[in-house]
Protein backbone atom coordinates (compact mmCIF):
# COMPACT_ATOMS: atom_id res chain seq x y z
CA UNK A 1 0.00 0.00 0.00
CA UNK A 2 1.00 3.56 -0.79
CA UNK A 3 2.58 5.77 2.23
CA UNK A 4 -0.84 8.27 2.97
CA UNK A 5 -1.41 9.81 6.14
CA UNK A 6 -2.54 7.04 8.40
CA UNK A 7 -2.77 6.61 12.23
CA UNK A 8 -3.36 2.28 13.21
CA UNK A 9 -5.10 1.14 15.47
CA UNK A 10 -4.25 -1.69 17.39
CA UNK A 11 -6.78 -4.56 18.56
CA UNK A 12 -6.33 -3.08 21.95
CA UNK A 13 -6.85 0.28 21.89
CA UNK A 14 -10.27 -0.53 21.60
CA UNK A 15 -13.48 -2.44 22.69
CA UNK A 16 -14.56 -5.03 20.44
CA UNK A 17 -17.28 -6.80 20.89
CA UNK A 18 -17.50 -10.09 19.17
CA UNK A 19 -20.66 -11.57 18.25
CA UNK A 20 -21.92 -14.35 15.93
CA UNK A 21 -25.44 -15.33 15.57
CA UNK A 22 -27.99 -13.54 14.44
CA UNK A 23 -32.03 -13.67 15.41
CA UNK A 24 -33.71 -14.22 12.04
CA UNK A 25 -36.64 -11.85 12.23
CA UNK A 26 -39.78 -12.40 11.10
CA UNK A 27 -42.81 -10.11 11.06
CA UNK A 28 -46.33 -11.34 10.91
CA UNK A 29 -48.76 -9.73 8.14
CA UNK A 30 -50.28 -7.14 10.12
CA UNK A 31 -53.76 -7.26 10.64
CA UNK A 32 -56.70 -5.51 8.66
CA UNK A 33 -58.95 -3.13 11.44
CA UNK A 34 -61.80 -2.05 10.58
CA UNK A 35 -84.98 -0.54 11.05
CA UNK A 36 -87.89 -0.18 8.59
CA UNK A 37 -91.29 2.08 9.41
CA UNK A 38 -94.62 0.49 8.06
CA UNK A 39 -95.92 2.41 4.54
CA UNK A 40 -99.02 4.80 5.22
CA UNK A 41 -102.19 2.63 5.54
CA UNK A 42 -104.06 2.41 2.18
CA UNK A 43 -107.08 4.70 2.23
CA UNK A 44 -110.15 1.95 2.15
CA UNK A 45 -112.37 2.30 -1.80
CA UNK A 46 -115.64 3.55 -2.19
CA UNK A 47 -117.79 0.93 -1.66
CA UNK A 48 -121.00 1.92 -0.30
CA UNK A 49 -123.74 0.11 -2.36
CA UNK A 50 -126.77 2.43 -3.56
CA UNK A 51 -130.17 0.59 -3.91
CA UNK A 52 -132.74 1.40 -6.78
CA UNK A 53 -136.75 0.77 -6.65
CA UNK A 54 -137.05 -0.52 -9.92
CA UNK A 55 -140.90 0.43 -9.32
CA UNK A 56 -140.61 3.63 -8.23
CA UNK A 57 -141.57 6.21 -10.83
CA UNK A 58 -140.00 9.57 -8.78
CA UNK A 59 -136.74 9.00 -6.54
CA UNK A 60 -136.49 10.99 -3.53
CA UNK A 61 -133.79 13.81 -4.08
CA UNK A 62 -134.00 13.32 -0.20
CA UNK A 63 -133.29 9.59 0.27
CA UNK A 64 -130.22 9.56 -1.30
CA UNK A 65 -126.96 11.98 -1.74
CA UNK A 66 -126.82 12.80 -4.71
CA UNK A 67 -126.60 16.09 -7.14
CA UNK A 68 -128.73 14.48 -10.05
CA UNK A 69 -130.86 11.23 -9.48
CA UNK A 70 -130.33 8.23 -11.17
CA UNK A 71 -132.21 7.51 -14.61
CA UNK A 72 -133.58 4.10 -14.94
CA UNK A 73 -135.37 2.99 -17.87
CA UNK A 74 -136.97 -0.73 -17.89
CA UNK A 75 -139.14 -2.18 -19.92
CA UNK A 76 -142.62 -1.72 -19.10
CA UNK A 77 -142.04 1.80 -17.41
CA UNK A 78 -142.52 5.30 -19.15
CA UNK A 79 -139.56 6.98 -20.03
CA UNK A 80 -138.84 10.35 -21.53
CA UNK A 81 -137.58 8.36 -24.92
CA UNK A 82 -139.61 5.12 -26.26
CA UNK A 83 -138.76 2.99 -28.45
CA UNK A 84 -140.53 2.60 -31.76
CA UNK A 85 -143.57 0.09 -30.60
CA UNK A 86 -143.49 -1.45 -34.07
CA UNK A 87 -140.19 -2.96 -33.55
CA UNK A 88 -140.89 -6.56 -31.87
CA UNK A 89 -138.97 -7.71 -28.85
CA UNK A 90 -137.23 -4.23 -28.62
CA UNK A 91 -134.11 -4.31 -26.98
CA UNK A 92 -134.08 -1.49 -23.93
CA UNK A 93 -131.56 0.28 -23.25
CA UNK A 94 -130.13 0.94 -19.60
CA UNK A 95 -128.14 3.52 -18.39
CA UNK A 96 -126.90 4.71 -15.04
CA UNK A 97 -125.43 8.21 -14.51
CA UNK A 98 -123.61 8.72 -11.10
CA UNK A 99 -123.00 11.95 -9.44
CA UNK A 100 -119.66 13.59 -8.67
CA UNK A 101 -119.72 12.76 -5.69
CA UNK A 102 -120.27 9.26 -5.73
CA UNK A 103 -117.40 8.28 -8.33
CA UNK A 104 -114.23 6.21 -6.87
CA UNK A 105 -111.69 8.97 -5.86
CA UNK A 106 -108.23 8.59 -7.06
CA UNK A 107 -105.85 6.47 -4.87
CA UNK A 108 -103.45 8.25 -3.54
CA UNK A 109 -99.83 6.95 -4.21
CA UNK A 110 -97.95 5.60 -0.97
CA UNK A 111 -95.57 8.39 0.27
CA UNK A 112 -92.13 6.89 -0.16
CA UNK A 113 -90.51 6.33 3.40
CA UNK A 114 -86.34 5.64 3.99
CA UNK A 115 -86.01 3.20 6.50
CA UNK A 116 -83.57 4.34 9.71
CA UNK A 117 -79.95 2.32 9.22
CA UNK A 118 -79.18 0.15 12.22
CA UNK A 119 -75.50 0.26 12.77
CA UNK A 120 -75.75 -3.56 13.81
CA UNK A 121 -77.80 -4.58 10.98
CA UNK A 122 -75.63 -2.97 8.39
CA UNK A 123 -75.17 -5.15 5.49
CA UNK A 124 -71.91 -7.33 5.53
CA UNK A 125 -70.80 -6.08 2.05
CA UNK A 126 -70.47 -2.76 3.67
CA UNK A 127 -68.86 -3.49 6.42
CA UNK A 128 -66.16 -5.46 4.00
CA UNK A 129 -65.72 -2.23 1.90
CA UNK A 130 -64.46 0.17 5.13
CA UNK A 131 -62.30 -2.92 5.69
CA UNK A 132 -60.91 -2.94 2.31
CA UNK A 133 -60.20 0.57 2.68
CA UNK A 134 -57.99 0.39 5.97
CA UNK A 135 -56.04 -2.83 4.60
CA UNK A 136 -54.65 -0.41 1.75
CA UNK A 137 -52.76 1.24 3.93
CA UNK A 138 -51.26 -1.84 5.48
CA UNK A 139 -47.21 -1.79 3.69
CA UNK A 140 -46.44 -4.35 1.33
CA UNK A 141 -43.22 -5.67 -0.30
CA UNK A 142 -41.81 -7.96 -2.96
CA UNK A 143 -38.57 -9.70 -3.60
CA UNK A 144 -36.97 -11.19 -6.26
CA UNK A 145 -33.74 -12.55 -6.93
CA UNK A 146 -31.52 -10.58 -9.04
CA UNK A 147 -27.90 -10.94 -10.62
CA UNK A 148 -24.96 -11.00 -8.63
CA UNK A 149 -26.85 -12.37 -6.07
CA UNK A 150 -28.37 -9.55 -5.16
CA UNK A 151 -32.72 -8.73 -4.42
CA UNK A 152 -34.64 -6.37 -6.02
CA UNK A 153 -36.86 -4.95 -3.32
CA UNK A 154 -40.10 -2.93 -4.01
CA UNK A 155 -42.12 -1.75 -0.89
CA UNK A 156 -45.38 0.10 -1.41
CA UNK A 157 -46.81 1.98 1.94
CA UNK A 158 -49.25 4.42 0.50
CA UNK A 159 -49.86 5.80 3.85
CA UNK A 160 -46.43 6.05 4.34
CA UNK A 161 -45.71 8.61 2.20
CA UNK A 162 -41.82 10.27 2.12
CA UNK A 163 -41.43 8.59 5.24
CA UNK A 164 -38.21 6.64 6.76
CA UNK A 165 -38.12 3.33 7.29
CA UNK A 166 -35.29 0.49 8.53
CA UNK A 167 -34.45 -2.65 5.79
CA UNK A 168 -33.40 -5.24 8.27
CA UNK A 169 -31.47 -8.55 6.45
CA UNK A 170 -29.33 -10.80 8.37
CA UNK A 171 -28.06 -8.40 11.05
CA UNK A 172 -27.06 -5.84 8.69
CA UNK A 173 -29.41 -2.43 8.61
CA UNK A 174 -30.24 0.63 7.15
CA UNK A 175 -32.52 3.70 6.64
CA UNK A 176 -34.58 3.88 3.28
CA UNK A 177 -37.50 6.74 2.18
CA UNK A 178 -40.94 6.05 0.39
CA UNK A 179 -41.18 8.99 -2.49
CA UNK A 180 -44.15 11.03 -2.26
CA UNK A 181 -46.44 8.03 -3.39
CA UNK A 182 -45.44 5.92 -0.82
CA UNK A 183 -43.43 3.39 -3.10
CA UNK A 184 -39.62 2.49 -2.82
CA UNK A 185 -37.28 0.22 -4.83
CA UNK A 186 -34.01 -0.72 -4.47
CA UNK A 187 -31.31 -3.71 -4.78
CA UNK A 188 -29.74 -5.37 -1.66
CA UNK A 189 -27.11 -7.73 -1.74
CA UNK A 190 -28.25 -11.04 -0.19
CA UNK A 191 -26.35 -12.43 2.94
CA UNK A 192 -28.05 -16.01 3.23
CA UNK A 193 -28.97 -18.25 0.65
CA UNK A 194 -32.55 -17.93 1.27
CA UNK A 195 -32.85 -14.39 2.00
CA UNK A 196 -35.46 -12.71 4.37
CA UNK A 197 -36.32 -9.25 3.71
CA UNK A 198 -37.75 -6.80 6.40
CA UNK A 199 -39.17 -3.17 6.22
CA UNK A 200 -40.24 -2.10 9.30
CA UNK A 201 -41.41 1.45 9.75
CA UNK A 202 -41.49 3.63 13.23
CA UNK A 203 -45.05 3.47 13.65
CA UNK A 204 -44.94 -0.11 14.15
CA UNK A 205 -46.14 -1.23 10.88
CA UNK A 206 -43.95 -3.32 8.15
CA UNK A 207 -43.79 -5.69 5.91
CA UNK A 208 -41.65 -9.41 5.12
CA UNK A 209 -40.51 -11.07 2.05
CA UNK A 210 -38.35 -14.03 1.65
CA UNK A 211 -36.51 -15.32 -1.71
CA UNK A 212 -34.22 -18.39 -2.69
CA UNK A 213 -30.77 -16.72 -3.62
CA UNK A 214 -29.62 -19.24 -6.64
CA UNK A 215 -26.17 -17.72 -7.38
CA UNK A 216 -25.49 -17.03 -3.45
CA UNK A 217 -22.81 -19.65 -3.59
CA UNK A 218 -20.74 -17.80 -6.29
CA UNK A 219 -19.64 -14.45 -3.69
CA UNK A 220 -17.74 -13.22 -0.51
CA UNK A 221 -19.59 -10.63 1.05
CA UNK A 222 -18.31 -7.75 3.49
CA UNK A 223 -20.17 -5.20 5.20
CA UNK A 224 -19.27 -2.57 7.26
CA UNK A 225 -22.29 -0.08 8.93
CA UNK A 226 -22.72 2.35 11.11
CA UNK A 227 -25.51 5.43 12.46
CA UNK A 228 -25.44 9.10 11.59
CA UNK A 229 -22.35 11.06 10.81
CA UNK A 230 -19.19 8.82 11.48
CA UNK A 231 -17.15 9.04 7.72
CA UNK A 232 -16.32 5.36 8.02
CA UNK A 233 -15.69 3.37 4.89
CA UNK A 234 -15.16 0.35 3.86
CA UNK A 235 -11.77 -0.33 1.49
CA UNK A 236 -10.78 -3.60 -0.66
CA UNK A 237 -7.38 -3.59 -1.74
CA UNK A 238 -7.87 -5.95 -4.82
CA UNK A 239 -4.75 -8.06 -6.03
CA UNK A 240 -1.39 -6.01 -5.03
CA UNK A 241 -3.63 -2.50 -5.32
CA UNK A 242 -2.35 0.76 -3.15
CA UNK A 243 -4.25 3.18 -2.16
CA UNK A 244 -5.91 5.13 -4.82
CA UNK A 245 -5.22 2.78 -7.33
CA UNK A 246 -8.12 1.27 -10.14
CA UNK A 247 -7.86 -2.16 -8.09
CA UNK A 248 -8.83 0.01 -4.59
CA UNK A 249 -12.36 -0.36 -4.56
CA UNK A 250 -14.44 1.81 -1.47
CA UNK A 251 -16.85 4.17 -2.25
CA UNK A 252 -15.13 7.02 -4.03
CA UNK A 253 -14.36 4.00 -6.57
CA UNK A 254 -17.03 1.89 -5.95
CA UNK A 255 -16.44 -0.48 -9.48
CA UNK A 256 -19.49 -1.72 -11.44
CA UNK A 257 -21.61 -4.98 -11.94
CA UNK A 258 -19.98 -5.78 -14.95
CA UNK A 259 -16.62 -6.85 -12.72
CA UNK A 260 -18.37 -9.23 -11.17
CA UNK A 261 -20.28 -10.45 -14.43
CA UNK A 262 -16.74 -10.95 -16.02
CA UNK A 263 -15.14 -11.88 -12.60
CA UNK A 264 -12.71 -9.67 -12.67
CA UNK A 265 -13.23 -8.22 -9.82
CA UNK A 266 -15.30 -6.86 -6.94
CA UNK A 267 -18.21 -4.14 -6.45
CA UNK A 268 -18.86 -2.07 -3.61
CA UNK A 269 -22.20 -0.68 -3.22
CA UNK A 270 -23.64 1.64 -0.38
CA UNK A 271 -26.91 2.14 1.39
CA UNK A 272 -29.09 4.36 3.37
CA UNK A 273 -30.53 7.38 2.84
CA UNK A 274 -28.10 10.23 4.58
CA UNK A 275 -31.28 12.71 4.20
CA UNK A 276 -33.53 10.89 6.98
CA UNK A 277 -32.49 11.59 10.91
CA UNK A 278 -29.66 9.65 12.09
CA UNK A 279 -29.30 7.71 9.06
CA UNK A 280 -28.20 3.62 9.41
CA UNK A 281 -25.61 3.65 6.41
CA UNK A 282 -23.95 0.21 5.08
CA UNK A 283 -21.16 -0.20 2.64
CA UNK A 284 -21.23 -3.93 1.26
CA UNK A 285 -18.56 -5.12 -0.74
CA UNK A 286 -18.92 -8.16 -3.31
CA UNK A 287 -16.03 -10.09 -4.59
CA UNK A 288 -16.44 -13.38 -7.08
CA UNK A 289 -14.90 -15.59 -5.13
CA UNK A 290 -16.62 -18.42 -6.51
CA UNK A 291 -16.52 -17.38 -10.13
CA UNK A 292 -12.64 -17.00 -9.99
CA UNK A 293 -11.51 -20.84 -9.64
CA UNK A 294 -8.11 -19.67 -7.59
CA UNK A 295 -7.62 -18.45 -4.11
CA UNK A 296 -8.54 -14.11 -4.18
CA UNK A 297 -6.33 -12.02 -2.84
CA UNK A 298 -8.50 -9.15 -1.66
CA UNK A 299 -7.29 -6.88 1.59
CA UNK A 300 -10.29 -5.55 3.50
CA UNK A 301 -9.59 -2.55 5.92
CA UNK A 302 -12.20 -0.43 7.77
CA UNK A 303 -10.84 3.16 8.14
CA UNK A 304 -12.29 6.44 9.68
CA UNK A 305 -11.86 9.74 8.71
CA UNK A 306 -10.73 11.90 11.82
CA UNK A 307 -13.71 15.27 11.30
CA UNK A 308 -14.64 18.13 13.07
CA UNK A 309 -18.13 16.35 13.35
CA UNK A 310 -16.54 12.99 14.90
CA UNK A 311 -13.40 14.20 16.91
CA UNK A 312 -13.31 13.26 20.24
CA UNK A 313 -16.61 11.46 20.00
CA UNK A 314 -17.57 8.01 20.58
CA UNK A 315 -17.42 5.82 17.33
CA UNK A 316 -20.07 2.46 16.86
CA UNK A 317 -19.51 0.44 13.81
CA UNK A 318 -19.93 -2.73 13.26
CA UNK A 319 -18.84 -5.28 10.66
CA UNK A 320 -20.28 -8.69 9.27
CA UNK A 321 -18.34 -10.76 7.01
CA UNK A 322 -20.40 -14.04 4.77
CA UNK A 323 -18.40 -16.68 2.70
CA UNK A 324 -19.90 -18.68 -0.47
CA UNK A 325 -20.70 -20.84 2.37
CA UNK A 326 -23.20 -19.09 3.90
CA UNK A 327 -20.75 -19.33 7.19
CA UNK A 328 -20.84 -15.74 8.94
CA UNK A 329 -19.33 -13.45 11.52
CA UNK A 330 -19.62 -10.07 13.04
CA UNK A 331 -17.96 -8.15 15.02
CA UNK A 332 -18.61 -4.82 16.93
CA UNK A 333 -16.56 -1.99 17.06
CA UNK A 334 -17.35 0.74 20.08
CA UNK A 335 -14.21 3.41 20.57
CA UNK A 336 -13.18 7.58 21.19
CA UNK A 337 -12.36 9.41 18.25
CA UNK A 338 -8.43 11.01 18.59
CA UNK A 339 -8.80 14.46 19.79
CA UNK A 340 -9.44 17.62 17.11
CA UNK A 341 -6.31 18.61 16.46
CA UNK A 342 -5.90 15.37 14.47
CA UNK A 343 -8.78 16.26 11.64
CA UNK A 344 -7.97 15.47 8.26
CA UNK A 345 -6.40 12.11 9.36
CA UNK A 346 -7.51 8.46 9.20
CA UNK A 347 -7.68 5.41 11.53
CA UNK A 348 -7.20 1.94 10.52
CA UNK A 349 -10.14 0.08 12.16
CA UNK A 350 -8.05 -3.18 12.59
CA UNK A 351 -8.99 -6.67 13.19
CA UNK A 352 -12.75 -5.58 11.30
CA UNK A 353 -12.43 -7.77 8.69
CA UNK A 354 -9.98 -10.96 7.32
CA UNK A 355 -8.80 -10.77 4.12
CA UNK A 356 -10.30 -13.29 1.51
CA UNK A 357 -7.30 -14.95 1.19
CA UNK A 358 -7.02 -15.90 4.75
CA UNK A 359 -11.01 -16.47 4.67
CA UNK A 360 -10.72 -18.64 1.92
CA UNK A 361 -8.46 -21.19 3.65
C-alpha cells in the first residue's frame, strides 16, 4: 500500500465486541382493522252500495246523496224516450249516470318512506368495503432474486408517504424513504442463501418477504455499517492494489456490476438514505470468489476519517463478514475518536475484517 497519512489502530486500543449469531426476524402480516317504518295505511275504496226501486216512478232527491238522481229505464215503465212500438222484442236500453260525488276517488300513491340504518344490521358487504379501505394502507413488499446475487426490493406503503423506514437482512441495517407516493425500490445484496427481507417502519407497521438466492454460492460478502455522521468506509485492496489505485475499490471507486459479471473483480455498493435523521448507512462489498476458480487475494480494511463532526466522539460500527458458504461473523466496534487537532487524518479500524485470502483457507 502507498505511504498516505494514516494513524493504526491496534486490537487493543479498543473495545470489540465479538458476536456471531444472528435472530432471524420475522414479522407477521399485520392485521386488517376495521330498522324499517310500516308504509301509510291504504285509504279503504268507495264501496257503499246504492239501492234502486225498480218500481218507483220519482226517486227521492231526499233519500239519497246525490246532485242528479239516477235515470232508470226498464221495460214496461214510461220513459222520456220510447222505443218505436213497431219494432218486436225491442231491446231497452239501460243507463246509469252517477254523481260527482259518488265516483271512486283517485288512490293516492304511498308516500315513499327511507327506512332508519341500524348500525348492527348494516349489510356485511359494507362493512367489508371500510375494511378494504384500511387494509390499503397496510405496507407491502416484494422480492426477487436478481444478478450478482443480489434482491430487487419494491415496498409500497401508500400511507407512508416520504417517510423513513429500517431494511433489516441478516443483522445488517439501514434507513430507506418512500417517495411522495409511498413506493420504494431498491437492490440489496443477499447475505443467506434464502434471504429474508424486512421493512419495518417507526409506527410499528412493516412488511416481510423471503426469496431463494440461486447464485449465493458464487460471492464473498463484506459489510461494514454504522448510524449518523461517522465518515467510516469500507476499502478492498484488490490483487497487489495501493491506495488510490483502479484495483482500490471503497466508495469514491465503488467499481461496477460488470466486474463481477466478467469476474474480474469486486463491487462495492452503499446504502441508506443520509437525508432521513440519524441515518443507518452500510457499505457492502462483493467479490467473485466463486466465479474466480483460484484463491482471491482481496485486503479488507475499515478506516475512519478523523472530522470536526466525529473528533473526540464516541465511534459504533460494526462489521459482518459471509463466505460462499453461507458461514458468517460479526464483530462490533465501540471506541473515542483522537482528539481535534488530528482532523484530516484516518484510523485503521483493525482486526474488522480478514482478508479473503485468509477467509478462503
Amino acid at each position: 500500500m502507498a505511504k498516505i497519512k494514516q494513524i493504526g489502530m491496534a486490537a487493543g486500543t479498543f473495545s470489540v465486541a465479538l458476536g456471531i449469531g444472528f435472530v432471524m426476524q420475522n414479522g407477521d402480516a399485520l392485521a386488517a382493522r376495521f330498522g324499517a317504518d310500516t308504509a301509510a295505511e291504504q285509504p279503504a275504496p268507495f264501496a257503499e252500495t246504492v239501492e234502486v226501486d225498480a218500481a218507483a216512478d220519482v226517486i227521492d232527491p231526499m233519500v239519497m246523496p246525490f246532485e242528479e238522481p239516477i235515470v232508470v229505464a226498464q221495460a214496461g215503465v214510461a220513459s222520456p224516450k220510447a222505443p218505436d212500438l213497431a219494432t218486436p222484442n225491442p231491446v231497452i236500453e239501460s243507463a246509469v249516470v252517477l254523481p260527482e260525488a259518488a265516483k271512486v276517488p283517485p288512490q293516492p300513491q304511498a308516500p315513499i318512506q327511507l327506512a332508519a340504518l341500524d348500525p348492527e344490521e348494516m349489510p356485511e358487504i359494507e362493512t367489508d368495503a371500510i375494511a378494504a379501505v384500511e387494509v390499503d394502507c397496510v405496507p407491502v413488499m416484494s422480492a426477487t432474486a436478481s444478478t450478482a446475487a443480489t434482491v430487487a426490493l419494491s415496498v409500497s406503503a401508500p400511507c407512508h408517504t416520504s417517510a423513513p423506514f429500517t431494511v433489516h437482512h441478516q443483522g445488517m441495517m439501514f434507513t430507506a424513504m418512500t417517495d411522495a407516493s409511498g413506493a420504494a425500490d431498491m437492490n440489496v445484496p443477499a447475505l443467506a442463501e434464502v434471504a429474508v427481507m424486512i421493512a419495518a417502519f417507526a409506527d410499528g407497521d412493516g412488511a416481510v418477504s423471503t426469496v431463494a438466492i440461486p447464485d449465493f454460492a458464487n460471492y464473498d460478502r463484506a459489510v461494514l455499517q454504522w448510524q449518523g455522521e461517522t465518515s467510516v468506509m469500507l476499502s478492498a485492496y484488490e490483487g497487489n492494489a495501493n491506495f488510490g489505485d483502479d484495483a482500490h475499490i471503497h466508495a469514491g471507486n465503488p467499481g461496477d456490476m460488470a466486474r463481477l459479471a466478467t469476474a474480474e473483480g469486486g463491487y462495492l455498493v452503499k446504502l441508506g438514505n443520509a437525508s432521513a435523521p440519524d441515518p443507518l448507512m452500510a457499505e457492502i462489498y462483493t467479490f467473485p470468489s466463486g466465479m474466480i476458480g483460484v484463491t482471491p487475494d482481496v485486503m479488507l480494511v475499515a478506516e475512519a476519517e478523523i472530522t470536526a463532526g466525529n473528533c473526540g466522539q464516541e465511534l459504533n460500527a460494526q462489521s459482518i463478514q459471509v463466505s460462499p458458504t453461507g458461514a458468517t461473523s460479526a464483530l462490533d466496534l465501540t471506541m473515542i475518536m483522537p482528539d481535534c487537532d488530528a482532523v484530516g487524518d484516518f484510523l485503521i479500524l483493525q482486526n474488522m475484517f480478514e482478508d479473503l485470502t485468509i477467509a478462503s483457507r
